[in-house]
Protein backbone atom coordinates (compact mmCIF):
# COMPACT_ATOMS: atom_id res chain seq x y z
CA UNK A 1 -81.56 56.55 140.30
CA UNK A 2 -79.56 56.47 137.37
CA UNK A 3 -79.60 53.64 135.10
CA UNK A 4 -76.79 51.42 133.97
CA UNK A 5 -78.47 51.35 130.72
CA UNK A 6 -78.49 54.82 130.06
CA UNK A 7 -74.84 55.29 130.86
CA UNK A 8 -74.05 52.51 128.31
CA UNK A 9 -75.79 54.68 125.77
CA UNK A 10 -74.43 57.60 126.01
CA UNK A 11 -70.68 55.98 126.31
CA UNK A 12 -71.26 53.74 123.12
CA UNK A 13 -72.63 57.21 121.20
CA UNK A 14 -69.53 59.13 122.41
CA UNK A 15 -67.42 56.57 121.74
CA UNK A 16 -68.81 55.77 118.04
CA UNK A 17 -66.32 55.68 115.63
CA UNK A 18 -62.98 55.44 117.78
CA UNK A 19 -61.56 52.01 118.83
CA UNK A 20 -62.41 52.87 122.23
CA UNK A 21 -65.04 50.44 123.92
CA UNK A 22 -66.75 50.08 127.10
CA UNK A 23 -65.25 46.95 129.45
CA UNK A 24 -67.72 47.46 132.48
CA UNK A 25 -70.04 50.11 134.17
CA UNK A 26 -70.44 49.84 138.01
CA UNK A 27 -73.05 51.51 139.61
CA UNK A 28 -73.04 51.86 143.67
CA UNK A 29 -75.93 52.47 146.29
CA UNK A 30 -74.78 56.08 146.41
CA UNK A 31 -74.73 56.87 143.03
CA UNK A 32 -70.78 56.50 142.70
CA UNK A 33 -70.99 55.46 138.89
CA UNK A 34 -67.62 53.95 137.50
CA UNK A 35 -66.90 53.48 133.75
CA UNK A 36 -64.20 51.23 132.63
CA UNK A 37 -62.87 51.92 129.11
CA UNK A 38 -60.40 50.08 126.53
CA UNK A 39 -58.86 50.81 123.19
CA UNK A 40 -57.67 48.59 120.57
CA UNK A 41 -54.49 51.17 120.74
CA UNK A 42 -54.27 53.25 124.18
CA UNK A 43 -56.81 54.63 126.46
CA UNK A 44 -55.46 58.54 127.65
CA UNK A 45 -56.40 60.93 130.32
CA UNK A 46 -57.79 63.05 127.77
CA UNK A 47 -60.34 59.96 126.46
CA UNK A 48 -61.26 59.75 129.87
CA UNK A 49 -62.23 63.11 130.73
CA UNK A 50 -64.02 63.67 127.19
CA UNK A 51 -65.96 60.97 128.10
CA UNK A 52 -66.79 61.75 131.61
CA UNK A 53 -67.64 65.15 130.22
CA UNK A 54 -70.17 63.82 127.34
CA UNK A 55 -71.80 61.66 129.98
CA UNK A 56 -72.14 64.13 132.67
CA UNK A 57 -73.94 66.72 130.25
CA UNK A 58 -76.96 64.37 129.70
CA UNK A 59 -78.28 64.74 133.65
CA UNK A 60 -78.95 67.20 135.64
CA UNK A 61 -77.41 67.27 139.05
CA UNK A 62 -80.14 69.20 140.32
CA UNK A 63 -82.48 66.44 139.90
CA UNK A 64 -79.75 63.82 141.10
CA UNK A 65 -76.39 64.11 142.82
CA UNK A 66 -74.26 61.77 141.61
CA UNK A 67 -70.13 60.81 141.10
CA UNK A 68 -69.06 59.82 137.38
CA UNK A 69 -65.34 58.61 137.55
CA UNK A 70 -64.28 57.31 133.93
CA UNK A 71 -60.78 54.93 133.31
CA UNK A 72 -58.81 52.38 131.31
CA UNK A 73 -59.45 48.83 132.45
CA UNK A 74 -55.98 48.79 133.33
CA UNK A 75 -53.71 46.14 134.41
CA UNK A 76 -55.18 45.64 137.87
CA UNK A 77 -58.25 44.74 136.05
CA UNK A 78 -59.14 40.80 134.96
CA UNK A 79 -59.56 40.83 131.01
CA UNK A 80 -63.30 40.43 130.55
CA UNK A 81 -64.04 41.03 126.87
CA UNK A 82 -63.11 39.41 123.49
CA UNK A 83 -61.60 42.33 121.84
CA UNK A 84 -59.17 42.52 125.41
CA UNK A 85 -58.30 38.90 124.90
CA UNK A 86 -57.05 39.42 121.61
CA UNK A 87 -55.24 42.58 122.55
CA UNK A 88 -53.33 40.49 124.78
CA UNK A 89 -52.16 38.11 122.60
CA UNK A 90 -48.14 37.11 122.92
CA UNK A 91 -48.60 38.48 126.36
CA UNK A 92 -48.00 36.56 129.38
CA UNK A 93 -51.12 36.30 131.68
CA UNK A 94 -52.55 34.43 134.94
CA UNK A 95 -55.33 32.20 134.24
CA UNK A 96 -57.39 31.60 137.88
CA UNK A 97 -59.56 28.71 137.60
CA UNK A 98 -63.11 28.35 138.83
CA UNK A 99 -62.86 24.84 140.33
CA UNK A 100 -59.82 24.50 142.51
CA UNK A 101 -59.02 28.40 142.07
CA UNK A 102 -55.16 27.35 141.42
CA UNK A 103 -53.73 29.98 138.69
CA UNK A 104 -51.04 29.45 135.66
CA UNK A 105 -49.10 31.83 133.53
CA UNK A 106 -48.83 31.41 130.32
CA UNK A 107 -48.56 33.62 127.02
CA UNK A 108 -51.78 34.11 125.24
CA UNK A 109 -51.80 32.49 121.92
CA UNK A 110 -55.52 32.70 120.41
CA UNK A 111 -58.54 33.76 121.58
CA UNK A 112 -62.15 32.98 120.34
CA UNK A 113 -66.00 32.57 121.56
CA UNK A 114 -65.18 29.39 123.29
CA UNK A 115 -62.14 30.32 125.22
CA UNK A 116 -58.43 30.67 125.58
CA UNK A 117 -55.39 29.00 124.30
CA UNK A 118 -52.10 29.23 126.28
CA UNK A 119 -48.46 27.94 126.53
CA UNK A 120 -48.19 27.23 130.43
CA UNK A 121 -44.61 28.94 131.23
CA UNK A 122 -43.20 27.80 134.27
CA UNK A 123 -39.84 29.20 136.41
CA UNK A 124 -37.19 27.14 137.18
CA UNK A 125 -34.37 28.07 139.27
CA UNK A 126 -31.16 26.89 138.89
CA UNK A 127 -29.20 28.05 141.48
CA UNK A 128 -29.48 31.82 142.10
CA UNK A 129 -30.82 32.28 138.15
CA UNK A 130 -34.44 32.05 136.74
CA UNK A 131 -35.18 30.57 133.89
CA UNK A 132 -38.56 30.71 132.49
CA UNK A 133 -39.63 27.30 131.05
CA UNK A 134 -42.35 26.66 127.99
CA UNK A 135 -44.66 23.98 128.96
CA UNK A 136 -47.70 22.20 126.74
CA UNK A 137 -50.16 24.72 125.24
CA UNK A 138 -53.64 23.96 126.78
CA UNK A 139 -57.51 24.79 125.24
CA UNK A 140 -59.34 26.64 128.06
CA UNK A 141 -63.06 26.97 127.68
CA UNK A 142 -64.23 30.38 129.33
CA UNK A 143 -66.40 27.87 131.56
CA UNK A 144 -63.90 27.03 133.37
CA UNK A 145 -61.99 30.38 134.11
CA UNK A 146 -62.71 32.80 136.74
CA UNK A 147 -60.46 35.47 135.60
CA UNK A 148 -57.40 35.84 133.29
CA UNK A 149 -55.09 39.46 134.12
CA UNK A 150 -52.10 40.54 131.96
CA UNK A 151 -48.74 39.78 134.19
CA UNK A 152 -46.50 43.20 134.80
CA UNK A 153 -42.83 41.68 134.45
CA UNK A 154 -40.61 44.49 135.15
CA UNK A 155 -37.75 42.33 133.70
């Protein structure tokens, strides 16, 4: 079976040098191996497939059968690293907590080792209009967070 260490090898060497970075690496039963991939800029098709390309060259097929599908970590995907945290900052994102698993938006103002900070936004509707409302900004240690994702507002 292929090894989860390997792949992270051979995606940090092909990815030396660019500001593109591994997020995760998935490996299933059947040897279905995903590879999630961030940039400090964009992540393309074409960064994708040179990727998947470098990594499938190092095994053999013959020896082991095997599915490589490389991607962004895109905005489906729960911001797992540092460098994505910062990224995101002045964005609006969903914080889901791991106690009571009740989630608040707010926009991402810092980000460091210890956690999160965030102004909670709120919507308030006045009649038939929206208005989005600033609340306190809030410390949140990563303990306490089970997953933050960005918030698509197709406003």
């Amino acid at each position: 079976m292929i090894q989860k260490q390997d792949i992270i090898a051979l995606a940090e060497q092909c990815l030396e040098g660019s500001d593109r970075f591994i997020v995760d690496i998935l490996i299933k039963p059947d040897n279905l191996i995903l590879v999630f991939i961030d940039a400090d800029t964009a992540v393309t098709i074409d960064h994708c497939v040179e990727l998947s390309r470098f990594i499938e060259k190092h095994f053999d097929r013959e020896e082991e059968d095997f599915e490589l599908r490389v991607s962004s970590s895109g905005l489906d995907q729960p911001i797992k690293m540092l460098r994505q945290f910062k990224k995101a900052i002045g964005r609006t994102v969903a914080v889901k907590f791991k106690e009571d698993e009740k989630t608040m938006n707010g926009e991402l103002l810092a980000a460091d080792d210890a956690g999160i900070q965030i102004q909670e936004i709120s919507i308030k509707k006045l009649n038939k209009l929206k208005k989005e409302v600033k609340g306190e900004i809030l410390q949140i240690p990563f303990s306490e967070i089970e997953e933050v994702k960005e918030v698509i507002d197709f406003n």
